[in-house]
Every structure is written in C-alpha cells, then in structure tokens.
Protein backbone atom coordinates (compact mmCIF):
# COMPACT_ATOMS: atom_id res chain seq x y z
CA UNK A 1 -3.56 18.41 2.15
CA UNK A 2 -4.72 16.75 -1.01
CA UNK A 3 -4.69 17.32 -4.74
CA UNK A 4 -7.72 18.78 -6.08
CA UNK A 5 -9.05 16.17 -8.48
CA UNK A 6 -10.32 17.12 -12.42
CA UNK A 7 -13.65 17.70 -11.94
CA UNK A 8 -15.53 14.83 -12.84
CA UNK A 9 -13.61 12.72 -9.80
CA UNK A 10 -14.96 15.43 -7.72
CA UNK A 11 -17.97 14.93 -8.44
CA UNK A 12 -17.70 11.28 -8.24
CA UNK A 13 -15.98 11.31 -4.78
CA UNK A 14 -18.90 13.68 -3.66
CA UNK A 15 -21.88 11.44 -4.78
CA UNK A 16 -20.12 8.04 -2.92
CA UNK A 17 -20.03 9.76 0.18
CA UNK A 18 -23.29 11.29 0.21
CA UNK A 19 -25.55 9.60 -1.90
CA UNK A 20 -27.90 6.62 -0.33
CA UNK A 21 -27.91 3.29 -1.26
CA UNK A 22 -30.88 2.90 -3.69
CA UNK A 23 -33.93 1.36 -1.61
CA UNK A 24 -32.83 2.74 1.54
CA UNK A 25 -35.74 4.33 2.97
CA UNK A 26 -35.65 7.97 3.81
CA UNK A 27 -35.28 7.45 7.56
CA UNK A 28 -32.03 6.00 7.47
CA UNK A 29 -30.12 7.16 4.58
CA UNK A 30 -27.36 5.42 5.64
CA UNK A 31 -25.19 4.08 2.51
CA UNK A 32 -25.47 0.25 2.43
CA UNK A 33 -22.22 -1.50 4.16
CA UNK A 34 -21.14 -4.15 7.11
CA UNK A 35 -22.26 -1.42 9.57
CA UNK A 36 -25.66 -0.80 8.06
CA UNK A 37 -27.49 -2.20 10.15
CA UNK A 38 -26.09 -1.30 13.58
CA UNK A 39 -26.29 2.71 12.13
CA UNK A 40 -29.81 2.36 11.26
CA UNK A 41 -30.19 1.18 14.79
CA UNK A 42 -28.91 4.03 16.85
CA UNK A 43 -29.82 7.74 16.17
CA UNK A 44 -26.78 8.96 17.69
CA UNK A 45 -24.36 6.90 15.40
CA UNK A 46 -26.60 8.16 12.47
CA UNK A 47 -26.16 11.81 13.56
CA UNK A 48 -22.60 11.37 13.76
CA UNK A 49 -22.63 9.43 10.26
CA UNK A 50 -24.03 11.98 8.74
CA UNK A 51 -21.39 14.66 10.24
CA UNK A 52 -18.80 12.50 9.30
CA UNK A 53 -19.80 12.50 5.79
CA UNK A 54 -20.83 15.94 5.47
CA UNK A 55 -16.67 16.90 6.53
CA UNK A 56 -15.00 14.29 4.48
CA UNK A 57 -17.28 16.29 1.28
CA UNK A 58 -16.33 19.90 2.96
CA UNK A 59 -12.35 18.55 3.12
CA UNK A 60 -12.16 16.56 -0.33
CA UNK A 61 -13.54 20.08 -1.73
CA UNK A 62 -10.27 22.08 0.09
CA UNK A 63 -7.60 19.81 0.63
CA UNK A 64 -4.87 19.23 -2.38
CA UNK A 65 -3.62 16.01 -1.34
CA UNK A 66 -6.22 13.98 -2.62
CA UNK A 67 -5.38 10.87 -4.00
CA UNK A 68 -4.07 10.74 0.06
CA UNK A 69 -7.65 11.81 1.73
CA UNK A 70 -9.54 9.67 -0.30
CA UNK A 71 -7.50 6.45 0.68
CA UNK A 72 -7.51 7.06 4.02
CA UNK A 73 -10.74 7.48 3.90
CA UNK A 74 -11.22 4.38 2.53
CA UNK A 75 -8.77 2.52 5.15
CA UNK A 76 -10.79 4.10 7.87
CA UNK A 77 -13.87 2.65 6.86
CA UNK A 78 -12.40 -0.53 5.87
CA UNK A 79 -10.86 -1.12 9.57
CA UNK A 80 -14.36 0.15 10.93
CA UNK A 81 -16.21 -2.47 9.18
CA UNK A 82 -13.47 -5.13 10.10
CA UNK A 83 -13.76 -4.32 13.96
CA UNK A 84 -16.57 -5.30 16.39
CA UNK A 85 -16.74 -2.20 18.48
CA UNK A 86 -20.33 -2.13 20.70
CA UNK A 87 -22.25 0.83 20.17
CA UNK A 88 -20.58 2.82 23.22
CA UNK A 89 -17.03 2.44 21.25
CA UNK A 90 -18.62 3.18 17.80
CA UNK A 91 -19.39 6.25 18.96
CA UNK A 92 -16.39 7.30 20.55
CA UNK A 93 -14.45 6.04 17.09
CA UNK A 94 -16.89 8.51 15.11
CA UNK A 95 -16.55 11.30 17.43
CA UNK A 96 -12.47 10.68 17.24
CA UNK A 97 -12.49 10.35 13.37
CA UNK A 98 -14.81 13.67 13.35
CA UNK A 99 -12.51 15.57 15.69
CA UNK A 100 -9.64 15.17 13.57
CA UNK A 101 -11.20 16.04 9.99
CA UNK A 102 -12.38 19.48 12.04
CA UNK A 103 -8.94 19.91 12.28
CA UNK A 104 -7.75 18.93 8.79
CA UNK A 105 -10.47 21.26 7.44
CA UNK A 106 -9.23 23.99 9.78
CA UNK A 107 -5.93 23.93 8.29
CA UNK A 108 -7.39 23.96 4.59
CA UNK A 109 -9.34 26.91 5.07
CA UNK A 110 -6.49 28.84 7.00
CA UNK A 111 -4.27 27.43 3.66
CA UNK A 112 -6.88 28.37 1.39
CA UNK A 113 -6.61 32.40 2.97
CA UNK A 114 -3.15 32.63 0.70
CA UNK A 115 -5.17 32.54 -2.45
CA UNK A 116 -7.91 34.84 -1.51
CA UNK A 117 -8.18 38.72 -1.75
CA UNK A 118 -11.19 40.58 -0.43
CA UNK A 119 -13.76 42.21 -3.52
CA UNK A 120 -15.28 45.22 -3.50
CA UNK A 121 -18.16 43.73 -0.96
CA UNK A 122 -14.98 43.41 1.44
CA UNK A 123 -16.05 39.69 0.78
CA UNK A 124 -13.24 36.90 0.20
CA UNK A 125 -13.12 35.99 -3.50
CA UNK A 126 -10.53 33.11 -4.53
CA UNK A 127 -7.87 34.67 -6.83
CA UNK A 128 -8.12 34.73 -10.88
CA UNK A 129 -7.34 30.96 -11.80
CA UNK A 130 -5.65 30.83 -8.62
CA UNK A 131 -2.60 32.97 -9.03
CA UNK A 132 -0.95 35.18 -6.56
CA UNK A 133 2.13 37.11 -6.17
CA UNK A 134 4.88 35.37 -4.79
CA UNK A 135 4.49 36.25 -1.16
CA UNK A 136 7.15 39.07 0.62
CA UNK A 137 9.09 38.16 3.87
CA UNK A 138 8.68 34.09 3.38
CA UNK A 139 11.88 33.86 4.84
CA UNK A 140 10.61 35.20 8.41
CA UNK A 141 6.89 35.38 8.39
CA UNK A 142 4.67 31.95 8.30
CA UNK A 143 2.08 31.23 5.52
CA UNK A 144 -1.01 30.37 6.25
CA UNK A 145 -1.78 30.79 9.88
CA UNK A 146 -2.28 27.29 10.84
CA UNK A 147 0.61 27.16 13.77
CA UNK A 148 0.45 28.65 16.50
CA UNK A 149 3.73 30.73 17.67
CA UNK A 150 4.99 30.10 14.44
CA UNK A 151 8.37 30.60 13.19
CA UNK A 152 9.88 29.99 9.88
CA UNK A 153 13.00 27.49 10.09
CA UNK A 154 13.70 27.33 6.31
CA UNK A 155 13.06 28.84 2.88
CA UNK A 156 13.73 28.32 -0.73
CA UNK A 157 13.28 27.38 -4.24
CA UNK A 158 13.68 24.23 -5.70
CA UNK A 159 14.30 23.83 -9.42
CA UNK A 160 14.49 21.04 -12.06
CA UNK A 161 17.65 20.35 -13.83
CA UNK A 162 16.38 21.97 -17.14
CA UNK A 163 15.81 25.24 -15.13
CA UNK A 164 11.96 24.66 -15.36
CA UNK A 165 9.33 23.17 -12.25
CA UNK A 166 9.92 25.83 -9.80
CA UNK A 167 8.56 25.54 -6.87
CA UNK A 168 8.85 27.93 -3.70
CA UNK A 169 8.49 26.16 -0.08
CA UNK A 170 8.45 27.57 3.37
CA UNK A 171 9.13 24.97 6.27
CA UNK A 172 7.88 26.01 10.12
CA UNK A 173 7.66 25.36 13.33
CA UNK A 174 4.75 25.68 16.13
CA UNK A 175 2.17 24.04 17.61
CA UNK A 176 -1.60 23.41 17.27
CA UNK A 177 -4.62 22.69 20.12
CA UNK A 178 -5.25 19.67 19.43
CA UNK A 179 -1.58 17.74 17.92
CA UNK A 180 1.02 19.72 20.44
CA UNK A 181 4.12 20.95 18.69
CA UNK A 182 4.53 20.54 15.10
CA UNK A 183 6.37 20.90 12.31
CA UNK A 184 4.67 22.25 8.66
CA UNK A 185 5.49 22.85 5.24
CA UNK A 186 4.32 25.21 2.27
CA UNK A 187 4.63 24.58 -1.25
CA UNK A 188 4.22 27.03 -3.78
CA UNK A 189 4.30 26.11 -7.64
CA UNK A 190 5.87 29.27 -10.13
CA UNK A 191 2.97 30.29 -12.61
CA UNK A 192 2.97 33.13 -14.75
CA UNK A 193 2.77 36.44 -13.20
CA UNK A 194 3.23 35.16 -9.70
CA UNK A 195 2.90 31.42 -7.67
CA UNK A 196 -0.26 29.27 -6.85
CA UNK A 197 -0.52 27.10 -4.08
CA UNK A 198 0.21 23.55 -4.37
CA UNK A 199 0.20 21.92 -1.19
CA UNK A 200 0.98 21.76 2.68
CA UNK A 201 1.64 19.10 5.10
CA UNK A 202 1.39 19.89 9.28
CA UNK A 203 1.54 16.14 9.88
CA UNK A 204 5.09 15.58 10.46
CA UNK A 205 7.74 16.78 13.54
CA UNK A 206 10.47 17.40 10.84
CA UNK A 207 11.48 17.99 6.74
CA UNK A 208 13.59 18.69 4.52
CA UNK A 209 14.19 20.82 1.81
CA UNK A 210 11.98 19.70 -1.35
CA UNK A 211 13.89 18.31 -4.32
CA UNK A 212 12.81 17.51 -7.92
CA UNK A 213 14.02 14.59 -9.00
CA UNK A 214 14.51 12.91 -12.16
CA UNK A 215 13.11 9.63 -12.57
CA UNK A 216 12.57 7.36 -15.33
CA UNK A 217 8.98 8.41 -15.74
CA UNK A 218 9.47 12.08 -15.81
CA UNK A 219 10.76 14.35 -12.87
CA UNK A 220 9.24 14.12 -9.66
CA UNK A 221 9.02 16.71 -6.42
CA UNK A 222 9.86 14.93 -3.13
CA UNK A 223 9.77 16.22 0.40
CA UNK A 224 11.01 14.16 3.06
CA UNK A 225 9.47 14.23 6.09
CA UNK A 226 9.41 12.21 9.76
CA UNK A 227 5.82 11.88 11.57
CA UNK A 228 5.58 10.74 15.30
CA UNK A 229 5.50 7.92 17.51
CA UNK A 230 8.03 5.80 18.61
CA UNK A 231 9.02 4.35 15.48
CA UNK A 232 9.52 7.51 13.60
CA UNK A 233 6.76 7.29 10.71
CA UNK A 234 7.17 8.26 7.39
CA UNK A 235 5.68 12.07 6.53
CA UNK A 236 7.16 12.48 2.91
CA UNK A 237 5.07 13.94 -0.13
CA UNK A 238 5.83 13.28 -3.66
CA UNK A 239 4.00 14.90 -6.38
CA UNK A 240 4.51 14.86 -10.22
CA UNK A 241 3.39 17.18 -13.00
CA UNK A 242 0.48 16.96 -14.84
CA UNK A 243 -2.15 18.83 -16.82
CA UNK A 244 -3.26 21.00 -14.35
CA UNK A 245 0.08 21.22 -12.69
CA UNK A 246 1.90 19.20 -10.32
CA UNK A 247 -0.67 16.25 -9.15
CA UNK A 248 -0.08 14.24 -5.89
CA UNK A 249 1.18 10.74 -5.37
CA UNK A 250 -0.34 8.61 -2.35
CA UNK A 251 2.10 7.22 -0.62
CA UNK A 252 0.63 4.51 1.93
CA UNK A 253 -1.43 2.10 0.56
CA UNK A 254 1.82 -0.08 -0.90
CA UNK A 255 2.41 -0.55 3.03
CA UNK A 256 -1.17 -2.82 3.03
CA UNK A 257 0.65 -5.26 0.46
CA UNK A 258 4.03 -5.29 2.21
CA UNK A 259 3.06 -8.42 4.78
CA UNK A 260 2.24 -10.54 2.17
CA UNK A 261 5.87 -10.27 0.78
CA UNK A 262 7.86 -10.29 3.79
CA UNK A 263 8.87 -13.93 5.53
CA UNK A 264 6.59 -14.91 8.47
CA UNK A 265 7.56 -13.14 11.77
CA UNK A 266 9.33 -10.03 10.03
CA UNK A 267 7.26 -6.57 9.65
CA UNK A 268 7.71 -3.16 8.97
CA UNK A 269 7.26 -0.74 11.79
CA UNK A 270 9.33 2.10 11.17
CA UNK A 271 10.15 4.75 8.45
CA UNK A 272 11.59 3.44 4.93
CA UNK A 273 14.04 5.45 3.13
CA UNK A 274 12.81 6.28 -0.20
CA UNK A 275 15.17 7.28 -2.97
CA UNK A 276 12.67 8.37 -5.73
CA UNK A 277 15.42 8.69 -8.50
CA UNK A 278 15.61 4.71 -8.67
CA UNK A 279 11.84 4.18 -7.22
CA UNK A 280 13.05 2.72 -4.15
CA UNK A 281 13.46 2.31 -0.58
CA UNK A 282 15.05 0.77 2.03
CA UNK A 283 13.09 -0.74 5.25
CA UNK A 284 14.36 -1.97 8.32
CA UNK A 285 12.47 -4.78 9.54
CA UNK A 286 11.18 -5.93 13.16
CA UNK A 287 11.09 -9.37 14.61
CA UNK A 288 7.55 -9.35 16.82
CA UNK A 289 9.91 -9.20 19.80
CA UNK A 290 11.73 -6.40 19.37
CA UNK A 291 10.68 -2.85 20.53
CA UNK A 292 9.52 -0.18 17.87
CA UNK A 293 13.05 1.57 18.56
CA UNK A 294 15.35 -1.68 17.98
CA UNK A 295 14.56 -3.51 14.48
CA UNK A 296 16.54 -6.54 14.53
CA UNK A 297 15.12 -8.04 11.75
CA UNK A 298 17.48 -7.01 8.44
CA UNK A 299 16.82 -5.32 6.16
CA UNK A 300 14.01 -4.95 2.87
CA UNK A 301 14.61 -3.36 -0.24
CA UNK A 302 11.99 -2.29 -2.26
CA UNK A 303 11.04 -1.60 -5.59
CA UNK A 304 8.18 1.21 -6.60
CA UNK A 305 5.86 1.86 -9.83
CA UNK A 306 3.54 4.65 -10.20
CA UNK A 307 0.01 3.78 -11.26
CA UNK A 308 -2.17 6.19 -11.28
CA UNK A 309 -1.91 8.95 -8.20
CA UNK A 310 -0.60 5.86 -6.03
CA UNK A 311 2.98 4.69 -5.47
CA UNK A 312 2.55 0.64 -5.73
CA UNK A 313 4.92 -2.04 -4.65
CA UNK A 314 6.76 -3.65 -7.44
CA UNK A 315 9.28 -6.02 -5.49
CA UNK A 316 10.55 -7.17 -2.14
CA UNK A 317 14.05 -8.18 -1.61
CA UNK A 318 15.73 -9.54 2.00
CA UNK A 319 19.41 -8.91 2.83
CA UNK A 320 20.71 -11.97 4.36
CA UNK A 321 19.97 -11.15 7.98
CA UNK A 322 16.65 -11.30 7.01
CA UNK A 323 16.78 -14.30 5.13
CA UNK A 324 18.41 -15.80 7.76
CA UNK A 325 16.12 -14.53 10.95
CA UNK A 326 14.81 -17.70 12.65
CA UNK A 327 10.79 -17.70 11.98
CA UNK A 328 8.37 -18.42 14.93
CA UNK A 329 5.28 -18.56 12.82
CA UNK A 330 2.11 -20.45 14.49
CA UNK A 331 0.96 -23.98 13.73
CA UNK A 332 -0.22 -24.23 10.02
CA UNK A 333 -1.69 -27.04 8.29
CA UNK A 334 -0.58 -27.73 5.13
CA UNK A 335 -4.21 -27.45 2.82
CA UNK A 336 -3.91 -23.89 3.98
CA UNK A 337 -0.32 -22.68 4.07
CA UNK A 338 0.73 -19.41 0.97
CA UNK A 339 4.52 -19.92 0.43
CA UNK A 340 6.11 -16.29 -1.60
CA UNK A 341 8.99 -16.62 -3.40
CA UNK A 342 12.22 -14.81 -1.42
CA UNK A 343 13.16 -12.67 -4.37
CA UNK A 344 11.64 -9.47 -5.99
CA UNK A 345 9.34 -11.86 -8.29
CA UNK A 346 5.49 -11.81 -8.23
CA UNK A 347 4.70 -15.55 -7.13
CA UNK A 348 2.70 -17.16 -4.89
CA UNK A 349 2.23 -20.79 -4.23
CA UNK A 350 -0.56 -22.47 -2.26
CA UNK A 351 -1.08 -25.76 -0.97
CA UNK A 352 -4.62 -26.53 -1.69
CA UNK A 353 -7.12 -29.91 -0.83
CA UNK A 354 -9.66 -30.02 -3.74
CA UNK A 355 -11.35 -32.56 -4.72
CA UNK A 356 -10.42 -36.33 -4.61
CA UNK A 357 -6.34 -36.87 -3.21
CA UNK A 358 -4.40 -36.05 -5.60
CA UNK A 359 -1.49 -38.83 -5.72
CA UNK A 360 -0.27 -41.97 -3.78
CA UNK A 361 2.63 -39.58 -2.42
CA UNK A 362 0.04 -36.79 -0.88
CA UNK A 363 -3.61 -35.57 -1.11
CA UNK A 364 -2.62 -31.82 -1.91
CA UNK A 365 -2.13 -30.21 -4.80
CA UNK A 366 0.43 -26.88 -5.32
CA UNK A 367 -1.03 -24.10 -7.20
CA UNK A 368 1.05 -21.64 -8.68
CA UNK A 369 -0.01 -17.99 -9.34
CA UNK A 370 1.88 -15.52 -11.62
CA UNK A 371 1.54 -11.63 -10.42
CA UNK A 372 3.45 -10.43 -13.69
CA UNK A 373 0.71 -12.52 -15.68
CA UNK A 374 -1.83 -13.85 -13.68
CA UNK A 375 -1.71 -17.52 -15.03
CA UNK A 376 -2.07 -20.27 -12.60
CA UNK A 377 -0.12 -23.75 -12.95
CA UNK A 378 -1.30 -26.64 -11.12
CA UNK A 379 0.86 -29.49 -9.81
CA UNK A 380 0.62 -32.73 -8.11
CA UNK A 381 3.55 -34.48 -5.92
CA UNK A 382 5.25 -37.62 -6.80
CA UNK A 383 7.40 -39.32 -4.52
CA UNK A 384 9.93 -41.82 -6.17
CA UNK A 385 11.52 -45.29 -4.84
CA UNK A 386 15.09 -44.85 -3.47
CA UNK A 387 17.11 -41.95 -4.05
CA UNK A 388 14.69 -40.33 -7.01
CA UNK A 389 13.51 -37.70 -4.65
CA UNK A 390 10.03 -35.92 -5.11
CA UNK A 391 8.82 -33.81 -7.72
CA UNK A 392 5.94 -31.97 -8.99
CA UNK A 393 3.88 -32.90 -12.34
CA UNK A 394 1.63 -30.72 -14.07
CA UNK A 395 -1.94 -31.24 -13.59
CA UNK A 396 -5.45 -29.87 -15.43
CA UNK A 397 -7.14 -27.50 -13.00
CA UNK A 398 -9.46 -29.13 -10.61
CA UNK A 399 -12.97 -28.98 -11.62
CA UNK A 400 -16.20 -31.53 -12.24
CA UNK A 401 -14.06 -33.69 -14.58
CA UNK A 402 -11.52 -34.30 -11.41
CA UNK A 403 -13.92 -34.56 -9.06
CA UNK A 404 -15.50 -37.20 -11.16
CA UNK A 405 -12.38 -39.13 -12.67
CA UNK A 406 -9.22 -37.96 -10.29
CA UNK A 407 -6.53 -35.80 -10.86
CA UNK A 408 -5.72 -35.74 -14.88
CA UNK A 409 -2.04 -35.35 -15.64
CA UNK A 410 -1.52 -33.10 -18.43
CA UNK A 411 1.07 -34.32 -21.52
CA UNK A 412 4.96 -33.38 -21.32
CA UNK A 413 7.96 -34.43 -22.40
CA UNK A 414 9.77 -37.62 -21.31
CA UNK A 415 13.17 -35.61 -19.88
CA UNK A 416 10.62 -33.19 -17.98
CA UNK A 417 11.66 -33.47 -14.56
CA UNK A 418 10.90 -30.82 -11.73
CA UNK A 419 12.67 -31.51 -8.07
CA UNK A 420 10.82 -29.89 -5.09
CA UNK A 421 12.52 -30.47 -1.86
CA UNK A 422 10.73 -29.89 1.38
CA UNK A 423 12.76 -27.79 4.12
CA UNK A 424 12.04 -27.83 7.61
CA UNK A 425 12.85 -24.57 10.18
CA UNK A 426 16.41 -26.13 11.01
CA UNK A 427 17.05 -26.58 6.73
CA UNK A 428 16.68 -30.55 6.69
CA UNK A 429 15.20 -31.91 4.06
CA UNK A 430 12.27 -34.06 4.56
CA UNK A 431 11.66 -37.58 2.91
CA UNK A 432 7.82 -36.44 1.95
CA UNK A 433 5.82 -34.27 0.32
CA UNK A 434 3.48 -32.42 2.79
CA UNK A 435 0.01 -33.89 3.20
CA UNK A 436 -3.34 -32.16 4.53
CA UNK A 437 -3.34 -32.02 8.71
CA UNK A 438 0.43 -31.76 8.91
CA UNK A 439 2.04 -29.21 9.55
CA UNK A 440 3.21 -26.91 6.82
CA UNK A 441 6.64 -27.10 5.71
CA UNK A 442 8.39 -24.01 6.65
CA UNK A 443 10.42 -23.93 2.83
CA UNK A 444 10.09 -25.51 -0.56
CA UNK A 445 12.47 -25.39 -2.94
CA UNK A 446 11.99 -25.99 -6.58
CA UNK A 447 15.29 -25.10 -8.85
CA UNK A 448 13.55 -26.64 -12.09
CA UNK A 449 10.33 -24.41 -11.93
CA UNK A 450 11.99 -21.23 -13.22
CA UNK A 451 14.23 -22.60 -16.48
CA UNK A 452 11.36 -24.91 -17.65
CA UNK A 453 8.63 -21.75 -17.09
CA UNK A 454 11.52 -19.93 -18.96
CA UNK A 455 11.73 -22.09 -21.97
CA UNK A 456 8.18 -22.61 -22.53
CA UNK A 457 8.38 -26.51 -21.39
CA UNK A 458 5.30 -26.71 -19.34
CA UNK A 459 2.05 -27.87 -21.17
CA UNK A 460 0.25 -25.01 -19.58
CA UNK A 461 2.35 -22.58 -21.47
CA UNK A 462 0.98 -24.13 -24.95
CA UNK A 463 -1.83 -21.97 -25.23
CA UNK A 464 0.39 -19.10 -25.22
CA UNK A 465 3.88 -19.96 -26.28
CA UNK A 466 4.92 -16.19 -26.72
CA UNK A 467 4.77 -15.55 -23.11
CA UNK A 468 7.47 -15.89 -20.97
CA UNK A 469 7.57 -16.06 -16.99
CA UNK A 470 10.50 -15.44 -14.99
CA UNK A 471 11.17 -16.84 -11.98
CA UNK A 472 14.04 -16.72 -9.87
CA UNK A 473 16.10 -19.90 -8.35
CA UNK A 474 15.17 -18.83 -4.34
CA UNK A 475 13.43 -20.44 -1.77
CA UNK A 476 9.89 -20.31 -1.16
CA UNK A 477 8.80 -19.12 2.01
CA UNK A 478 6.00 -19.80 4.52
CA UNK A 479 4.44 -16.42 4.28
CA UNK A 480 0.80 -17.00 5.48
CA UNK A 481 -2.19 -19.51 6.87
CA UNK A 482 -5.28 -19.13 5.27
C-alpha cells in the first residue's frame, strides 16, 4: 500500500535491492552489509536472501504507499544488522519477513484487479492511464477481494473546501489467513471520466472516514486509523497532492527520533493523536513500569514538518506531569552524559573529556549543538570563591593547538557572565561543576545561554553576526549515556 514513485526512483529502488556489490564474486551475489559474511556462508540464508529481494522488487512495483515500503524496508534491515541472531534464528527471521511480503503482494495484486479489464486475448490489460468508472454498489459490495467474508461498513466522498480533491473511499470488514479479522480501506481519487485508484490499507482493526484538510502547506487527505496490540498502534495514512496526483506521506520514521527528545525513563508506546490542520499530535507517555494499557507518564505534544514524502519531528513539548515524573535512569558518568533542552528547541548539550582538563573547577568541557543551525559552542566551567556560583566560558574547539597548549579561552566582554547551576534528582543544587567518573548530574540549568545566543554576545557568533539562535529559558535534561 505504497505510492508509486516517478520513474526514475523506481528504477533506483529496483537496482539497490538487486544489484551486487561491485567485486562480489558471482557465487554470492549478496549486496555488501554487516550480514555479508554470515549470508555468503550459508546457502539456505542466500536462497532466502535472494527471495526476499526478489518480493520487496515485485511489491515496490504494486504497492502505492511507497515512501512507507521503502522505509520499512530499510528499518527491517537496519534491526537485522543490529541483532546477533545464530544462523537457526536468521532463518526463521527471513522466512517470517518473506511470509508477510507474500501477503502484502497478495493484497496488491487483488487491489490492482480494480484497474484492469480483460482485452480481446481475454488477457488482463491495466486500464488507459489508469482510469476507471467509478465503481456501482460501493456502498454494499467490497473492492478488491482481499477480505475474506467481507462486508462494507462505510462509504463516501470526501471533498476539499474549494469543492475540488475528491476522493471516493470504501471502509470494510473481514478477515484474512494469515492476520485474523481485519479491518480495510479503499481510496479512490476523481479523474476525468471516472476514478483511479489511489491507495488501500488492511493493516488496521478500525478507521474513519477520510478528511482533506487544510494545512499551511497546501491541503492534505488524512485517514485515521487504529492497528493492534495492546497499546492500540497508530494505522493512519496521510497523503498530499502532487504532479501525478495525490503522493503519500510516511508516517513512522519521526517515531525513531522521538527517544532522543523525551526525558530519561518516559517513552512512547501507544497511539498519538495527530491533528494534521496544525501538524501536530498529542502522545501519552509511559513510565518503564507501567503496562502498555496504563501510561502514567504525561503527556507530549508534538510538532510536525513535511520533508519530502516523510512526516519529520519538528518539536517536543512535556505537560507538567511529565516534567515532573521522577526519572530512574541508570548510572552515567559524566564524560558521557547528552542533556536536551525540555522545550520544543533543537539543542543538545554533551559533556565531553578531550584533551588536557579543561579548568581548575573540572576536567570536562560542555559542547553545545544547534539543530536549527548546526553550530557548535564550546564551554569550559569556572567555579568562583564564595557565593559567585559557577559558570561557563567560551572556549576554541579542542584540537592539536589544545592538546598542545590547554584549553584557549576565546575573547568576550567584561559584563559577560553565564550561570549554570547543577541540579540533582531531588532539585538541590550542587556546589560543583560535574567532573569525569562522577556521576552525571540529572539537570543543568543555564538562564544566560539563551539572551546572550540571542543578542549575538558570544565570540563564536562573530563569524556570523546575522544569525540568530533561539533558545528557550528551560532546564536541560539527562536524556542519554553515550
């Protein structure tokens, strides 16, 4: 259930899956990868290799959710490579991941059947560019044949607000062999002199009526939907139009950058609610305790861009149960702790040991990375006498000149002055800056950083004094151990 891409990404998509790495000799073609060698080794796993890659070519060429297929795709291989099944369990993965592109392809070709009519051969020939005439009885007879004892539960059109976009859709109910009952739905875009076919989904145990929506980028066609499994996934489709017609928007990959921005010991197990008209959703979050039916963790809301056929994450932001949620996160030294800011903001900080110590006060430096720019800014503590507090001073990157002369401060002005505190679990403030083999610091808070970055007052911003970086007053959390 994927978009079918222009041509040329076709094409593309083909030759990566099929093609062998240059140098491999004819008896394994096996394309190079982490798993090379253990393929090349076994002429079962080959076998099955090649069967895998000969469906993910038959499905890419059938499917119309493609920007979809080709990321999963991608994420199976990925977690492959990243696992250390033996042989016995590599097999059984392939033969798994096999069995369930059959049945994707099954349902593509039984999709495929509405936009076919039989030539004078009594042959099936795909229809002129596509169109067909807007099928008859839609409100009591299933497209497609993919269900078994199929019955329609809902029909309709939906339409843009200028009147233009329409698109038909048929929603049913049945089951199939191999995933038990299901739910499907059938999208059909208006074209002139009758309807092509624009998509299906049979993943999902329930949706809703499509809507097209508009957004800030141009209007959008949603259909919400609810997979299985205990936590209820998300089975929505979103799609946008484009030259060819309406092209498909993954959905899933943002999830793979969602841990990164969420406090340690908070994750998201459950369907988000997206509301497409502002490019958001909401998310309820788990603690690691709770039970994929219970989130007890607050709740997320977050902040979409398009880019491409991909939905991205643009922003994270933590109601105050969330913010407030106790973390449990494991021992983490401090040379290898990630803090993220707790506000929709691209920043990351990093404690890092390079080089020779960096002050008197502690032998770390703090490295700060901009997503909205990609500058870094380095710092090194300072620890004053009496009530002066620490702070951070700017610092030249480390490189040979550090490692040969120490830590060189960079020029700023006299009244330059940027606080850091360092917050335990329990909020107290600790007297020190963190040092390498301590434990990390579970906050830091630094309510100078953003107004100086603002104005331009650090002496890394003098190479570019027309950009500005915003940063929000928040506190930065613990978010990960290197």
């Amino acid at each position: 259930m994927f978009i079918v891409p222009p041509m040329a990404g076709l094409l593309a998509f083909v030759l990566l899956m099929v093609s062998p790495a240059a140098g491999q000799p004819q008896a394994c073609a096996v394309p190079a990868g982490p798993l090379q060698a253990t393929l090349c080794q076994d002429a079962t796993l080959r076998e099955l290799d090649a069967r895998l890659r000969a469906l993910e070519v038959a499905v890419a060429a059938r499917e119309t959710r493609h920007a979809t297929f080709t990321y999963r795709a991608r994420a199976w291989r990925e977690a492959l490579a990243a696992g250390t099944p033996d042989l016995e369990g590599l097999r059984d993965v392939y033969a798994e991941r096999i069995a369930a592109l059959q049945e994707t392809l099954r349902q593509a070709r039984a999709m495929r059947r509405i936009a076919q009519r039989r030539g004078p051969d009594g042959r099936m020939l795909a229809a002129e560019g596509g169109v067909i005439p807007q099928p008859a009885a839609m409100d009591r007879r299933c497209l497609g044949g993919v269900l078994q004892a199929c019955r329609v539960t809902g029909m309709g059109v939906a339409m843009g607000e200028d009147g233009h976009n329409r698109v038909y859709w048929q929603i049913q109910e049945g089951f199939t062999d191999a995933d038990g009952v299901r739910s499907g739905i059938v999208l059909l875009a208006e074209a002139r002199g009758g309807v092509r076919l624009l998509g299906w989904s049979f993943e999902g145990h329930g949706y809703e009526a499509p809507r097209i929506i508009s957004a800030e980028g141009g209007p959008l066609l949603h259909v919400r939907g609810m997979a299985g499994g205990t936590g209820r996934a998300n089975g929505d489709l979103l799609f946008r139009p484009g030259p060819r017609g309406w092209d498909e928007i993954e959905t899933e990959s943002w999830r793979d950058a969602l841990p990164g921005r969420l406090p340690a010991g908070l994750e998201l197990r459950q369907a988000v609610s997206y509301d497409f008209s502002q490019m958001t959703a909401e998310a309820r979050l788990s603690r690691s305790e709770d039970a994929n039916c219970c989130p007890s963790g607050g709740a997320a809301m977050l902040d979409f861009r398009i880019e491409g056929q991909a939905l991205v994450l643009a922003g994270v932001g933590l109601d105050a149960i969330a913010r407030a949620v106790p973390q449990r996160p494991e021992a983490c030294a401090a040379e290898r702790a990630t803090y993220r800011l707790d506000a929709p903001a691209e920043w990351t900080a990093e404690l890092l040991r390079e080089g020779p110590p960096a002050s008197a006060a502690s032998d770390l430096l703090l490295r700060l990375r901009s997503g909205a720019s990609g500058r870094d800014y380095w710092f090194r503590f300072a620890a004053a006498q009496g009530y002066g507090g620490l702070t951070i001073w700017p610092v030249a990157p480390p490189g040979p000149e550090a490692a040969e002369d120490g830590v060189q401060d960079l020029e700023t002005d006299e009244a330059l002055r940027l606080e850091v505190h360092v917050i335990t679990d329990e909020l107290s403030l600790l007297p020190d800056p963190p040092r390498s083999g301590q434990p990390a610091p579970r906050r830091l808070f630094m309510p100078s950083l953003g107004r100086a970055l603002h104005y331009g007052e650090l002496p890394q911003q003098a190479a570019a004094p027309a950009a500005v970086e915003t940063m929000p007053s928040a506190f930065w959390v613990l978010a990960a151990c290197r």
